[in-house]
Each structure stands twice: as structure tokens, then as C-alpha cells.
C-alpha atoms as a PDB file:
ATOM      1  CA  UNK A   1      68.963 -12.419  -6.302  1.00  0.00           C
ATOM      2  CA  UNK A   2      72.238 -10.408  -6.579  1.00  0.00           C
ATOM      3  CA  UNK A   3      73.666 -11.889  -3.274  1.00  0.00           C
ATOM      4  CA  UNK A   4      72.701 -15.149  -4.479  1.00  0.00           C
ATOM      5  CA  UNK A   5      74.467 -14.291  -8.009  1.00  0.00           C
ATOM      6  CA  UNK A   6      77.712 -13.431  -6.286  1.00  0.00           C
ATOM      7  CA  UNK A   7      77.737 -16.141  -3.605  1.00  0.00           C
ATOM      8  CA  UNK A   8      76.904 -18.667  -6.218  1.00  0.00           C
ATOM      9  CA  UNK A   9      79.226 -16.925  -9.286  1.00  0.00           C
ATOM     10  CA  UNK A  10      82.304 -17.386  -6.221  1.00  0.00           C
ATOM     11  CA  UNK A  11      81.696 -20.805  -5.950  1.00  0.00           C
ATOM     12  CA  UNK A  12      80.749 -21.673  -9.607  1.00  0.00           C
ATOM     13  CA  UNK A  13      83.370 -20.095 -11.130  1.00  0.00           C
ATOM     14  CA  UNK A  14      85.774 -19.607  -8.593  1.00  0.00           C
ATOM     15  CA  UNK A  15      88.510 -17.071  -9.788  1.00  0.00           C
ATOM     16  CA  UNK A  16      85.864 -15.149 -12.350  1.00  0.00           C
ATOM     17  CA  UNK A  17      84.288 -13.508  -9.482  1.00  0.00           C
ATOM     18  CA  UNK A  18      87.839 -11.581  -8.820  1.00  0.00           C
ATOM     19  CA  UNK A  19      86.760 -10.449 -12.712  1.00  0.00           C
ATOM     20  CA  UNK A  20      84.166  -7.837 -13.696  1.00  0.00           C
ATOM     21  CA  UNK A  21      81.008  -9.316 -12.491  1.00  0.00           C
ATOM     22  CA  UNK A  22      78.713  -7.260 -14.269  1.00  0.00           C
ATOM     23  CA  UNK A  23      80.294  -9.202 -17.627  1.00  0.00           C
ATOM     24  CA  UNK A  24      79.510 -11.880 -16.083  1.00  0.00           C
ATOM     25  CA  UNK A  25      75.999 -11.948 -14.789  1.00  0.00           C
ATOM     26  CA  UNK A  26      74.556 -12.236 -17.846  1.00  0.00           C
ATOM     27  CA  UNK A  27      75.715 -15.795 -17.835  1.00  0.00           C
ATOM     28  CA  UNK A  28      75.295 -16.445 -14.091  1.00  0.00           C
ATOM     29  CA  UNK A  29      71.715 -15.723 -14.318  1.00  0.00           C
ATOM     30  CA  UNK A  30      71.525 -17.985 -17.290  1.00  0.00           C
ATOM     31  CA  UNK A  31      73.366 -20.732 -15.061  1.00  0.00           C
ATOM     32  CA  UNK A  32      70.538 -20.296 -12.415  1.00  0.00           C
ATOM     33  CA  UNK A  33      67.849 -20.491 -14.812  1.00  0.00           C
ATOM     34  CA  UNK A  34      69.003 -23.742 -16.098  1.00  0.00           C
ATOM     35  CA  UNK A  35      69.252 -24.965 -12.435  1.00  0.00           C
ATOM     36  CA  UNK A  36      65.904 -23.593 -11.683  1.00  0.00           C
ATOM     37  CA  UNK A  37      65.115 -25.391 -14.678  1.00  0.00           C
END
């Protein structure tokens, strides 16, 4: 799930992922729980 987190945070938000991720994958799993969704 983490590689998929990073891979997809990269994409999704494209320059966040240079930020901290951990601040950040709160929201990204969020994002792929509304896709799983």
C-alpha cells in the first residue's frame, strides 16, 4: 500500500510528493478510498 501511496501521491499531486509525505498520506489514503469507492 505505501508503494502504491507514493507512486500514486507522484502522479496525483505531482510536486507535493517533493513535500513531507507523511503530511500528506493522510489525505492520499483518503483519495484511494474514494477511488476504491
Amino acid at each position: 500500500f505505501l508503494l502504491l501511496a507514493q507512486g500514486h501521491g507522484c502522479k496525483d499531486f505531482e510536486g507535493m510528493c517533493c513535500m513531507n509525505l507523511s503530511d500528506h498520506l493522510e489525505s492520499i489514503h483518503n483519495q484511494l478510498r474514494q477511488l476504491n469507492d
